[in-house]
PDB file of N, CA and C in Angstrom:
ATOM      1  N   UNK A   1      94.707 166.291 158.567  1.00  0.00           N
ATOM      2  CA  UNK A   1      96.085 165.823 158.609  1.00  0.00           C
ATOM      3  C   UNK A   1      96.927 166.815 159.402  1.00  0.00           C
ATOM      4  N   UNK A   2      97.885 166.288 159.732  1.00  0.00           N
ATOM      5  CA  UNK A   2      98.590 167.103 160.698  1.00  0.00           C
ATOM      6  C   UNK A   2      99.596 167.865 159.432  1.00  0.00           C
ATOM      7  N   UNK A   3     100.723 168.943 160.098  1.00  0.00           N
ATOM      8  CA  UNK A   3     101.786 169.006 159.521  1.00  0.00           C
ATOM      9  C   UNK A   3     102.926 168.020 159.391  1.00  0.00           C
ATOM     10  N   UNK A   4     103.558 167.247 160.017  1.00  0.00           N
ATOM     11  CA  UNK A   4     104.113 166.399 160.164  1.00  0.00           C
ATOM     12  C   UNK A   4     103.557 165.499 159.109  1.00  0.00           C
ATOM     13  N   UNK A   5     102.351 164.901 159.026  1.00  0.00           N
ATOM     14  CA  UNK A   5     101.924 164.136 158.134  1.00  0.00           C
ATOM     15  C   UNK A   5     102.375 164.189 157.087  1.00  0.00           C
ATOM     16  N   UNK A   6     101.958 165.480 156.836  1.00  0.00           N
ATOM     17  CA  UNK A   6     101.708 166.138 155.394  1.00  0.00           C
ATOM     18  C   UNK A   6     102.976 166.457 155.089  1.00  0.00           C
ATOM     19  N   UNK A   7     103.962 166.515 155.831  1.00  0.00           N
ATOM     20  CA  UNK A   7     105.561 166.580 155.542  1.00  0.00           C
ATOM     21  C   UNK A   7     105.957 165.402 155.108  1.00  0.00           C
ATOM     22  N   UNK A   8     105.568 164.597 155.663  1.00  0.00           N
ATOM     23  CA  UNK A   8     106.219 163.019 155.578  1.00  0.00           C
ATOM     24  C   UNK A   8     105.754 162.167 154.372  1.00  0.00           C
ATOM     25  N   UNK A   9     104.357 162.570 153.994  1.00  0.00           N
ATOM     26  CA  UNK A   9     103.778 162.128 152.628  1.00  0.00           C
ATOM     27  C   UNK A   9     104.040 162.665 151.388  1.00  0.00           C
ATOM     28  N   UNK A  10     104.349 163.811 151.943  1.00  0.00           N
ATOM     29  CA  UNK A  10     104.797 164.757 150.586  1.00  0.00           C
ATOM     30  C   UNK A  10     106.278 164.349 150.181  1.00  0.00           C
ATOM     31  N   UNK A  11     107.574 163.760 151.063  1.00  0.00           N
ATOM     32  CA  UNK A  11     108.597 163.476 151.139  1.00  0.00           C
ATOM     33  C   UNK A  11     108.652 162.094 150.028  1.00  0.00           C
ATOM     34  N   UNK A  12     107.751 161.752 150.418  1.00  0.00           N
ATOM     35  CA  UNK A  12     107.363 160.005 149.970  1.00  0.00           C
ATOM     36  C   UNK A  12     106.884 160.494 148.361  1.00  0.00           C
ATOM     37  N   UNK A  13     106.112 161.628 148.369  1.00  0.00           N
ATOM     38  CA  UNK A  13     106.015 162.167 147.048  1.00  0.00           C
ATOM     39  C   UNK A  13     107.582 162.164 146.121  1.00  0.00           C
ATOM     40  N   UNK A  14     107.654 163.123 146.755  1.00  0.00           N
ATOM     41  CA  UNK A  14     108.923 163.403 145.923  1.00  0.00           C
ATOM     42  C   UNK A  14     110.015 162.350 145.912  1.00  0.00           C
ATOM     43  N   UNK A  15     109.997 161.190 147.069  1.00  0.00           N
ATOM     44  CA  UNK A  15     110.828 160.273 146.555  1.00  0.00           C
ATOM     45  C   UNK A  15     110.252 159.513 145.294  1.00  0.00           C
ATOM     46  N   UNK A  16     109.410 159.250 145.025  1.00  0.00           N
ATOM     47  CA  UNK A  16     108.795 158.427 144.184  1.00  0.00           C
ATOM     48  C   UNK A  16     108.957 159.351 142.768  1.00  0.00           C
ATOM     49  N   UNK A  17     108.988 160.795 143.083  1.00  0.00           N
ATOM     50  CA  UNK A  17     109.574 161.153 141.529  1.00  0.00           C
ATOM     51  C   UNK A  17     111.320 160.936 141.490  1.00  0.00           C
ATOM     52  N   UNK A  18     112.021 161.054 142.385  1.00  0.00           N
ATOM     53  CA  UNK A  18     113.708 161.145 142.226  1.00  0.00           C
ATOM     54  C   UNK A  18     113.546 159.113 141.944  1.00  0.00           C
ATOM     55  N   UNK A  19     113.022 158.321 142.609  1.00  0.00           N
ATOM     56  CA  UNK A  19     113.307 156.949 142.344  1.00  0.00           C
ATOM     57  C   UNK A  19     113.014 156.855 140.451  1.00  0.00           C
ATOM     58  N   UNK A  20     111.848 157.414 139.808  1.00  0.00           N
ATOM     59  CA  UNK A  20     111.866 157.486 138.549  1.00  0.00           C
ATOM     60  C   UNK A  20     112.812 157.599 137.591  1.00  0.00           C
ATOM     61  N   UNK A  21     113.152 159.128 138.484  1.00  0.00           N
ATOM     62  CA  UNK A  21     114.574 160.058 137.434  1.00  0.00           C
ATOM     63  C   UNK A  21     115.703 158.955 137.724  1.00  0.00           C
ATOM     64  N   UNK A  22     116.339 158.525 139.011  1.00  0.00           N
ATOM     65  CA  UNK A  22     117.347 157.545 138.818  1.00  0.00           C
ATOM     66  C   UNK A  22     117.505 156.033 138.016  1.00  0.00           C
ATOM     67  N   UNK A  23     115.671 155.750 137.838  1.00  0.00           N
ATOM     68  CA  UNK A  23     115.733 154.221 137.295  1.00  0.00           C
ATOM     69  C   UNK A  23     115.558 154.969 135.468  1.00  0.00           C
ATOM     70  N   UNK A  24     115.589 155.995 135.042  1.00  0.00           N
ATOM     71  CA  UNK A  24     115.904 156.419 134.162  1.00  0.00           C
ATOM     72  C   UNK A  24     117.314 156.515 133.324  1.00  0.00           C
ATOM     73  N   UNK A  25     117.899 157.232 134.706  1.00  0.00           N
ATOM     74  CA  UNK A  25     119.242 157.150 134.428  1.00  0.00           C
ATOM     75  C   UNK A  25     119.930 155.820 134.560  1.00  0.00           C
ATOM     76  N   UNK A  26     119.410 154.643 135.253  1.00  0.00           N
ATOM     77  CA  UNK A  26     119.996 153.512 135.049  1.00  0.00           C
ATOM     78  C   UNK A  26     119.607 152.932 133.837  1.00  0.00           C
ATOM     79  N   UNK A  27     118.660 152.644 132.882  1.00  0.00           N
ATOM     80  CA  UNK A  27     118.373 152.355 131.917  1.00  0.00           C
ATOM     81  C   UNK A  27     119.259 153.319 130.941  1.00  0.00           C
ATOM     82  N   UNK A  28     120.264 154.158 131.373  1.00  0.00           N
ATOM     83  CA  UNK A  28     120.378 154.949 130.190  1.00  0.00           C
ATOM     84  C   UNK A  28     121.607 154.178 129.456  1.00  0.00           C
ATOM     85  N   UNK A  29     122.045 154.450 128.618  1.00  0.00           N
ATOM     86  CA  UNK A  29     123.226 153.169 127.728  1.00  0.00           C
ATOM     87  C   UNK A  29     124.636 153.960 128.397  1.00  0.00           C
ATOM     88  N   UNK A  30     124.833 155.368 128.635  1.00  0.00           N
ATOM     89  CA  UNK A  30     125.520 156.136 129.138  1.00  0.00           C
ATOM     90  C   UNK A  30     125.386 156.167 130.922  1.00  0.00           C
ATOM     91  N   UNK A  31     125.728 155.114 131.425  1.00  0.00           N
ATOM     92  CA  UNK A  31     125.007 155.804 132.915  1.00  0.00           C
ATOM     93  C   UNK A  31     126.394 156.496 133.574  1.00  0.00           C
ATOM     94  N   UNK A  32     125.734 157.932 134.128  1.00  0.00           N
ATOM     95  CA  UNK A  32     126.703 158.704 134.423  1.00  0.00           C
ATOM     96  C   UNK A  32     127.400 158.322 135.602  1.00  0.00           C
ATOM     97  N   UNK A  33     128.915 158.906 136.234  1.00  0.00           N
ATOM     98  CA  UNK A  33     129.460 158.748 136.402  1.00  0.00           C
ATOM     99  C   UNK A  33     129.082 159.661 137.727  1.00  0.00           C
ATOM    100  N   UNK A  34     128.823 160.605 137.583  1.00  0.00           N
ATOM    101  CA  UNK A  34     128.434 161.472 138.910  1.00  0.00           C
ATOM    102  C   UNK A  34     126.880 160.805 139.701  1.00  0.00           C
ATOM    103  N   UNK A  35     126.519 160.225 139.125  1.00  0.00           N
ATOM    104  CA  UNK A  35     125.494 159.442 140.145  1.00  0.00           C
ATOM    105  C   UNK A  35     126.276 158.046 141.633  1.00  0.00           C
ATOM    106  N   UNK A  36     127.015 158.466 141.170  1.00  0.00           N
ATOM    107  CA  UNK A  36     128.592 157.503 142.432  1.00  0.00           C
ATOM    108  C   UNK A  36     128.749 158.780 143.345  1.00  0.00           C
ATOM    109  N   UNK A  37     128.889 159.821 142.587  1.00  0.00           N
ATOM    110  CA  UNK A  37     129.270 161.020 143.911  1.00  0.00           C
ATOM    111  C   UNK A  37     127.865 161.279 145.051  1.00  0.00           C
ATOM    112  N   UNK A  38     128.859 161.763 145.903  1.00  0.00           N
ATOM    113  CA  UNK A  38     128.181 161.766 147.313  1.00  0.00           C
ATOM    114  C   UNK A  38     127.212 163.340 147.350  1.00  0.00           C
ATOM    115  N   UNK A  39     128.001 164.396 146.094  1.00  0.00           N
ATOM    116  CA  UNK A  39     127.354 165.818 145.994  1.00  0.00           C
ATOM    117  C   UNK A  39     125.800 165.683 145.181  1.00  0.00           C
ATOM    118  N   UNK A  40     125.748 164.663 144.736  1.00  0.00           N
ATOM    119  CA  UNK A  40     124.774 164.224 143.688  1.00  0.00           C
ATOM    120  C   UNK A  40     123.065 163.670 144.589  1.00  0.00           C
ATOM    121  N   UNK A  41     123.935 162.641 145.701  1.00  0.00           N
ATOM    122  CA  UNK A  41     122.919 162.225 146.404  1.00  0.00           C
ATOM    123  C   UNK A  41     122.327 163.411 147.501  1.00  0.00           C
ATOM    124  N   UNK A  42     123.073 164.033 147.783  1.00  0.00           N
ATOM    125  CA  UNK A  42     123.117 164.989 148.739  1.00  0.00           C
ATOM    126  C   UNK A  42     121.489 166.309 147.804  1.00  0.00           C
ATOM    127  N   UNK A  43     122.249 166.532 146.655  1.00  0.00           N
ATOM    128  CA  UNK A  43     120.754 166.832 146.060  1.00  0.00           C
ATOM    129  C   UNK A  43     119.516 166.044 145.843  1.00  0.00           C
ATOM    130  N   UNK A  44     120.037 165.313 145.390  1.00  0.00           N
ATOM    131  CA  UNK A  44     118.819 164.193 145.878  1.00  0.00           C
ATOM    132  C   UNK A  44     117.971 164.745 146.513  1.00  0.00           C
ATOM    133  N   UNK A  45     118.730 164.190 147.891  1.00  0.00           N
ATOM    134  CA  UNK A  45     117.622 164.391 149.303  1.00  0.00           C
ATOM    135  C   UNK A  45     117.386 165.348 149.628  1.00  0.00           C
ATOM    136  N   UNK A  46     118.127 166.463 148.886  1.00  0.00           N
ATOM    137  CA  UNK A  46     117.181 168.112 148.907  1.00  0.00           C
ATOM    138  C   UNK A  46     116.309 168.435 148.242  1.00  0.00           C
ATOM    139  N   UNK A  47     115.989 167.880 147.006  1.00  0.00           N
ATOM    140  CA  UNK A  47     114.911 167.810 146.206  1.00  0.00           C
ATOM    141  C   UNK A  47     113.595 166.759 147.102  1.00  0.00           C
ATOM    142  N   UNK A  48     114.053 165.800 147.799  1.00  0.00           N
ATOM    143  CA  UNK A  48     113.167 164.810 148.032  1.00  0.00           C
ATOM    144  C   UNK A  48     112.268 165.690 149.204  1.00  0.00           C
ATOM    145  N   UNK A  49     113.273 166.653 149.972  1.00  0.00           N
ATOM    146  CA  UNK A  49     112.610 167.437 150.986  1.00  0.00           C
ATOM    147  C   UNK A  49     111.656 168.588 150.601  1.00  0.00           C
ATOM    148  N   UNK A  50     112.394 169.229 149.104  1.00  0.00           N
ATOM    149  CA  UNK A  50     111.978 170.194 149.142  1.00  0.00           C
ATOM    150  C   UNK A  50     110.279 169.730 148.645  1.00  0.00           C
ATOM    151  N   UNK A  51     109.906 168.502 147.915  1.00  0.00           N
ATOM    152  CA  UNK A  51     108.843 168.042 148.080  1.00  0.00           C
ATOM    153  C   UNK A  51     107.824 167.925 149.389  1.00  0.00           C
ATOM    154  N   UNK A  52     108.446 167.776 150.821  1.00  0.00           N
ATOM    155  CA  UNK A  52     108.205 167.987 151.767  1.00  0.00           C
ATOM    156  C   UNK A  52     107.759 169.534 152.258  1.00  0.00           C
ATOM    157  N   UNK A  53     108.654 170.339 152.198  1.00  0.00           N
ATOM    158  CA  UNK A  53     108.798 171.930 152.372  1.00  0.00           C
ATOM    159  C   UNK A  53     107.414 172.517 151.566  1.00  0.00           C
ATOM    160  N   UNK A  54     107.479 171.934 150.437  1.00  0.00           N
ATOM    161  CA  UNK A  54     106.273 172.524 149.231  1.00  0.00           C
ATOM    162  C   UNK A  54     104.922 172.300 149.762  1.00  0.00           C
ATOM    163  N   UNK A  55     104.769 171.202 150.312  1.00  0.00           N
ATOM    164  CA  UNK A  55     103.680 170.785 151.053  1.00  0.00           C
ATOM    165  C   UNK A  55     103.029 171.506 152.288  1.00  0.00           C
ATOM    166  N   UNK A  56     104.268 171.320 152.602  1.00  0.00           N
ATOM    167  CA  UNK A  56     104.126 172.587 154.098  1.00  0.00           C
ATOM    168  C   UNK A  56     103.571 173.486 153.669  1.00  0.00           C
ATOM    169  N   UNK A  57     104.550 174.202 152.788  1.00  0.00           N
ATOM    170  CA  UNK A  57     103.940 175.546 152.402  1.00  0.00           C
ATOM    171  C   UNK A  57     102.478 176.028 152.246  1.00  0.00           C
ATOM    172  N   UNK A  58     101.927 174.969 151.425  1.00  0.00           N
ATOM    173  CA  UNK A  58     100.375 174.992 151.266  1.00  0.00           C
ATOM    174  C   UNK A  58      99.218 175.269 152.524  1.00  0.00           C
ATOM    175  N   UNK A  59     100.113 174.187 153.362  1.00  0.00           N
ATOM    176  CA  UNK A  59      99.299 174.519 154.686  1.00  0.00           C
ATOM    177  C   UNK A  59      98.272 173.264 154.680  1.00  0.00           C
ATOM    178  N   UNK A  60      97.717 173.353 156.723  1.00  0.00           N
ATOM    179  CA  UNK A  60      96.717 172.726 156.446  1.00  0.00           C
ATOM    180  C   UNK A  60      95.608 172.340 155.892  1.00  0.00           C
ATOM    181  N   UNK A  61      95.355 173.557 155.872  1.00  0.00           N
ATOM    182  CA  UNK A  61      93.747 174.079 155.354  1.00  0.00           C
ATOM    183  C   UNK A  61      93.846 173.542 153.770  1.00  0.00           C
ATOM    184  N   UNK A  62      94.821 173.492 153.060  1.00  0.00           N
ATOM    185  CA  UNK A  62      95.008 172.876 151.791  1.00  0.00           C
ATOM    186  C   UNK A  62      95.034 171.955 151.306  1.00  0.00           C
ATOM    187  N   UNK A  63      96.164 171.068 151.850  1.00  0.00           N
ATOM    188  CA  UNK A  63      95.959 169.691 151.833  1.00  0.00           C
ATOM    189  C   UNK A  63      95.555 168.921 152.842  1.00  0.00           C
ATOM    190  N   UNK A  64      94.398 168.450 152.301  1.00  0.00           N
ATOM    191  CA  UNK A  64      93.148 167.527 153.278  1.00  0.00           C
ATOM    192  C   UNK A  64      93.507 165.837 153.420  1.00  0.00           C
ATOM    193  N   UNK A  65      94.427 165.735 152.304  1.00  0.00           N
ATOM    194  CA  UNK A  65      94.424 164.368 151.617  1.00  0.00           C
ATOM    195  C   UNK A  65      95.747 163.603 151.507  1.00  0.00           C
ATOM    196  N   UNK A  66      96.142 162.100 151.912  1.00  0.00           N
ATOM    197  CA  UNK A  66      97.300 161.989 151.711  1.00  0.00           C
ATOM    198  C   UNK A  66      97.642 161.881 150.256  1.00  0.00           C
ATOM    199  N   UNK A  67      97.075 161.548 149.427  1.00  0.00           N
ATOM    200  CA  UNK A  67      97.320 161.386 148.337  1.00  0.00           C
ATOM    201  C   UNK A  67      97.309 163.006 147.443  1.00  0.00           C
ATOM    202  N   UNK A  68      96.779 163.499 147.981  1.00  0.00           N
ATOM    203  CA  UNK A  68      97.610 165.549 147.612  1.00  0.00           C
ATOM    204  C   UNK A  68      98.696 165.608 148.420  1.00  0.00           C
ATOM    205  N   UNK A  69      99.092 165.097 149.580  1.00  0.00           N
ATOM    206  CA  UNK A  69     100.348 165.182 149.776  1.00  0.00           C
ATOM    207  C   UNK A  69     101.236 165.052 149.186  1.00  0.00           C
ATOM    208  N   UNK A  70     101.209 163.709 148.607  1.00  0.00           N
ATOM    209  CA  UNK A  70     102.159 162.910 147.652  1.00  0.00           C
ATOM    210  C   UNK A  70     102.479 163.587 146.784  1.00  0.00           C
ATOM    211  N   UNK A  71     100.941 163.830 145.493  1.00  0.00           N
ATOM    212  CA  UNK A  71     100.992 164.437 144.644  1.00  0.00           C
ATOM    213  C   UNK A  71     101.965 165.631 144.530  1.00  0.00           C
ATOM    214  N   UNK A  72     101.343 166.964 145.633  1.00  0.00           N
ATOM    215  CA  UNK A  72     102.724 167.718 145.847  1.00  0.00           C
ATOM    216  C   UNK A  72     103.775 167.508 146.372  1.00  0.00           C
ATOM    217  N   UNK A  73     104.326 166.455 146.677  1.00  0.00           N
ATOM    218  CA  UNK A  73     105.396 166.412 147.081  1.00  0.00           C
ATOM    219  C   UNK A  73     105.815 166.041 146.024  1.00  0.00           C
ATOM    220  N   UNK A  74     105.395 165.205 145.138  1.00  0.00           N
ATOM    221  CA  UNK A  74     106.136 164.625 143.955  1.00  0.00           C
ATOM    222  C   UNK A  74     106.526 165.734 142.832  1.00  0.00           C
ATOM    223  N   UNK A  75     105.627 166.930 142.565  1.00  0.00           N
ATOM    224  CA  UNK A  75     105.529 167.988 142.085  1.00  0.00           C
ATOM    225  C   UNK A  75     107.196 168.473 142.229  1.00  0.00           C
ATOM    226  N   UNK A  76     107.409 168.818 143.303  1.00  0.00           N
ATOM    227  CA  UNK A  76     108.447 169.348 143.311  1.00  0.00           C
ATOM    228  C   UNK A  76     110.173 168.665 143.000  1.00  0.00           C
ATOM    229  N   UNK A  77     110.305 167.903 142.757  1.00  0.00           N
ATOM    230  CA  UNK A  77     111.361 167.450 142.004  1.00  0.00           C
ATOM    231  C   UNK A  77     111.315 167.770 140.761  1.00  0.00           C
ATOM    232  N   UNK A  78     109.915 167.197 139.841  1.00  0.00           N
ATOM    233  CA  UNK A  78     109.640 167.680 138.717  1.00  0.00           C
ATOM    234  C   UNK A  78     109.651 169.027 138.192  1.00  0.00           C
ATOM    235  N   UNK A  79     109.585 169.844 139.238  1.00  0.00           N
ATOM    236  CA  UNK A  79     109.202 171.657 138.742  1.00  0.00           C
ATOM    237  C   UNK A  79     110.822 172.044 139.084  1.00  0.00           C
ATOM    238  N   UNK A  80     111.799 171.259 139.741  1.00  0.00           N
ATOM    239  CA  UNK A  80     113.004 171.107 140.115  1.00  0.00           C
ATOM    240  C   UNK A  80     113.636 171.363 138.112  1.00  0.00           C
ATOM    241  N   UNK A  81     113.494 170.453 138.122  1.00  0.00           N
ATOM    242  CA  UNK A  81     113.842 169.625 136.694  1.00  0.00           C
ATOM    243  C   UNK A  81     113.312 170.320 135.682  1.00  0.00           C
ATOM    244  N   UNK A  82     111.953 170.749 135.545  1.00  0.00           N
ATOM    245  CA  UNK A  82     111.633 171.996 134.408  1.00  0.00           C
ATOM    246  C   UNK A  82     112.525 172.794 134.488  1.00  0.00           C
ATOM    247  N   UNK A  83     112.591 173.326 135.691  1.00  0.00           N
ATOM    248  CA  UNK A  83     113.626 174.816 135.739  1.00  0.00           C
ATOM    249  C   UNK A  83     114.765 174.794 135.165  1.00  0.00           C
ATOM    250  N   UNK A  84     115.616 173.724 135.591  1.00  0.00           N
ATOM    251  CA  UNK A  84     116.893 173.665 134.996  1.00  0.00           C
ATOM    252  C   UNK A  84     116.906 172.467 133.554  1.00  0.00           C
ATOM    253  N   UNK A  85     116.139 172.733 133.246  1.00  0.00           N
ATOM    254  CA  UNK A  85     116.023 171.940 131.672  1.00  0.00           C
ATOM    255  C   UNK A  85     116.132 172.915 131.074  1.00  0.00           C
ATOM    256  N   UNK A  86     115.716 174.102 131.340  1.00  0.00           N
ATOM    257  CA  UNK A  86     116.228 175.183 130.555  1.00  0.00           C
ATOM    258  C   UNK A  86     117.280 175.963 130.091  1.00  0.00           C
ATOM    259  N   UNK A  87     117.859 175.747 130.952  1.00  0.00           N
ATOM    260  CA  UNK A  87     119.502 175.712 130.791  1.00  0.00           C
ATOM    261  C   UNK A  87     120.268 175.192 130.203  1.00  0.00           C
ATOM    262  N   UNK A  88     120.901 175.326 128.919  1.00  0.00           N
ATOM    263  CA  UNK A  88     121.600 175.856 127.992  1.00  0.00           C
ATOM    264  C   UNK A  88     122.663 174.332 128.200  1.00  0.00           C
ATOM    265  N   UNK A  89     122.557 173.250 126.915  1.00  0.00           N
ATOM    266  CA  UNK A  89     124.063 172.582 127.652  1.00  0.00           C
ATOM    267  C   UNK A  89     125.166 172.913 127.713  1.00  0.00           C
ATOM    268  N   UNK A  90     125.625 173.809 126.445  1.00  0.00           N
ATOM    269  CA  UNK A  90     127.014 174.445 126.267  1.00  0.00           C
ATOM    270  C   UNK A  90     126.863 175.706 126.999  1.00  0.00           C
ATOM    271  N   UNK A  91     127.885 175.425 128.534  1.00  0.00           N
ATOM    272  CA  UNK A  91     127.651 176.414 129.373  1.00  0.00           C
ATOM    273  C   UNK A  91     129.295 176.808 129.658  1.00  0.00           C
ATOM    274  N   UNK A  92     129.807 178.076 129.728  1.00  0.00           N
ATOM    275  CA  UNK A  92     131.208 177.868 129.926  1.00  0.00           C
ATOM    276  C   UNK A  92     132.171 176.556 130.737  1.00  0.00           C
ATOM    277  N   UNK A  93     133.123 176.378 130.214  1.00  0.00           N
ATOM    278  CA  UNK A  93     134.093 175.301 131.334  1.00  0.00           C
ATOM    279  C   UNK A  93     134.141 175.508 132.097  1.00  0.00           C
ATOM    280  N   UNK A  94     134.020 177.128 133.084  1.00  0.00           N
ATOM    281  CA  UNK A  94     134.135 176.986 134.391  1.00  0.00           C
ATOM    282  C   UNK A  94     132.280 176.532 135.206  1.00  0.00           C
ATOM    283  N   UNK A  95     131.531 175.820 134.587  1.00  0.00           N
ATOM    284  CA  UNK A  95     130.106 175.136 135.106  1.00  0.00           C
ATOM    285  C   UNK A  95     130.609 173.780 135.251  1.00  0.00           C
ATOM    286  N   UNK A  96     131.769 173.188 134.391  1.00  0.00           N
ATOM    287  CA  UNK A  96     131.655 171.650 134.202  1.00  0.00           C
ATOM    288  C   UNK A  96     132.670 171.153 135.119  1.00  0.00           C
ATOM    289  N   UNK A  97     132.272 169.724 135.427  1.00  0.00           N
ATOM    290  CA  UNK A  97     133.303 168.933 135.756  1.00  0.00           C
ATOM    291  C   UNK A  97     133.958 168.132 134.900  1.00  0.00           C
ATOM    292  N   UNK A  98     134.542 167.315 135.520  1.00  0.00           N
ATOM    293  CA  UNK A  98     135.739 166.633 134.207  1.00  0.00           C
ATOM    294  C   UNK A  98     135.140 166.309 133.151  1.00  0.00           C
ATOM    295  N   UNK A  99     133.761 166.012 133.255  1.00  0.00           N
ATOM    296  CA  UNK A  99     133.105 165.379 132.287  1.00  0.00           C
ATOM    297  C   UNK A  99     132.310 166.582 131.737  1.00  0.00           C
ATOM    298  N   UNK A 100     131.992 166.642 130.525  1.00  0.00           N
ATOM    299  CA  UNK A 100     131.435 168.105 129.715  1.00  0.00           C
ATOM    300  C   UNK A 100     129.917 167.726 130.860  1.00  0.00           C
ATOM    301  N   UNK A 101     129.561 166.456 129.989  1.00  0.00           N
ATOM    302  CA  UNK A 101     128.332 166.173 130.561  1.00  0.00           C
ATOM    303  C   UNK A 101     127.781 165.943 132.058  1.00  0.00           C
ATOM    304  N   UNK A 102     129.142 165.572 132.986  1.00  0.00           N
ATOM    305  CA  UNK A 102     128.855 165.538 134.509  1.00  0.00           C
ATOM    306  C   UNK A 102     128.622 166.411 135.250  1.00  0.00           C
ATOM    307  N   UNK A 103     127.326 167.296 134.885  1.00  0.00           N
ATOM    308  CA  UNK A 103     127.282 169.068 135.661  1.00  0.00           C
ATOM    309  C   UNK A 103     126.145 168.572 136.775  1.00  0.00           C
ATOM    310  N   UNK A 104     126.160 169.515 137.707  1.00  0.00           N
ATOM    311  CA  UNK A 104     125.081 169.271 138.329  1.00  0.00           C
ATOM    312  C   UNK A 104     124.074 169.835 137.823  1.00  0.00           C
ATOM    313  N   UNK A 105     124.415 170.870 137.210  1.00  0.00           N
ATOM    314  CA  UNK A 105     122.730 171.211 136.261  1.00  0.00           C
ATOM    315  C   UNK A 105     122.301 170.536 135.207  1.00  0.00           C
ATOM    316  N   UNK A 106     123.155 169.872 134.884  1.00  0.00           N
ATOM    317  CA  UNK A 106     122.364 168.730 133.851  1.00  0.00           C
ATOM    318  C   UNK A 106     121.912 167.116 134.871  1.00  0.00           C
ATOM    319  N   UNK A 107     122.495 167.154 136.093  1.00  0.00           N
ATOM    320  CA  UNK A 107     121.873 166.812 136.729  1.00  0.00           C
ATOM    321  C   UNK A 107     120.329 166.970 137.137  1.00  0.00           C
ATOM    322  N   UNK A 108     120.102 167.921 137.586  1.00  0.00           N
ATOM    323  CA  UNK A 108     118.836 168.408 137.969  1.00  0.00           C
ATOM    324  C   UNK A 108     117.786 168.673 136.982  1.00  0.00           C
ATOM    325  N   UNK A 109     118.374 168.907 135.427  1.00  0.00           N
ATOM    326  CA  UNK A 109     117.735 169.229 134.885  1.00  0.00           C
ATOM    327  C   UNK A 109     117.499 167.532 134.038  1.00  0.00           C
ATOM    328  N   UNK A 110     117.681 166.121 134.710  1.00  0.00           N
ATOM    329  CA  UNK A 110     117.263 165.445 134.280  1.00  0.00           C
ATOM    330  C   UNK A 110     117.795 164.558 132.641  1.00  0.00           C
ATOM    331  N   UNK A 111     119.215 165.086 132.330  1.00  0.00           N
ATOM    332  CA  UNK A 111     119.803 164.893 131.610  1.00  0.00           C
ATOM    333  C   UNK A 111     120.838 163.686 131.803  1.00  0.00           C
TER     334      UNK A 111
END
């Protein structure tokens, strides 16, 4: 596989985990209010890349396969989302927006 490939499959990875997390949040009885903002999508598609980037990283010699592409690409939204799941919800007022709950780290962290 080329690099390019393996960028582009891995992208497709990680969209297929952010399409999850959003049809999550649409099923949710609460659907948030910051999924309308434009700062929200904008992570998005940095998570969707950095699935891309992660891939890269590995290199050719690593991933042989489109479907390890994917795989890591999908990886990385998810290891996105571990990280900041750890994070604390009651975080001072100066983390939040209008909404206690509309943070971007409870964004990311899948909340």
């Amino acid at each position: 596989m080329s690099e390019m490939s393996i960028f582009v499959f891995a992208c497709f990875g990680g969209l297929l985990a952010e399409i999850v997390k959003w049809y999550r949040l649409r099923e949710s009885v609460n659907f948030p209010d910051y999924a309308k903002g434009p700062a929200y999508w904008i992570i998005t598609f940095a998570t969707i890349l950095a699935g891309g980037v992660l891939a890269y990283a590995y290199g050719v010699q690593v991933v042989t396969s489109k479907i390890l592409a994917i795989n890591i690409g999908a990886s990385a939204p998810l290891i996105i989302q571990t990280l900041f799941s750890a994070v604390p919800h009651n975080l001072p007022r100066g983390f939040a927006a209008d909404q206690p709950d509309a943070t971007i780290l409870n964004f990311l962290a899948g909340r």
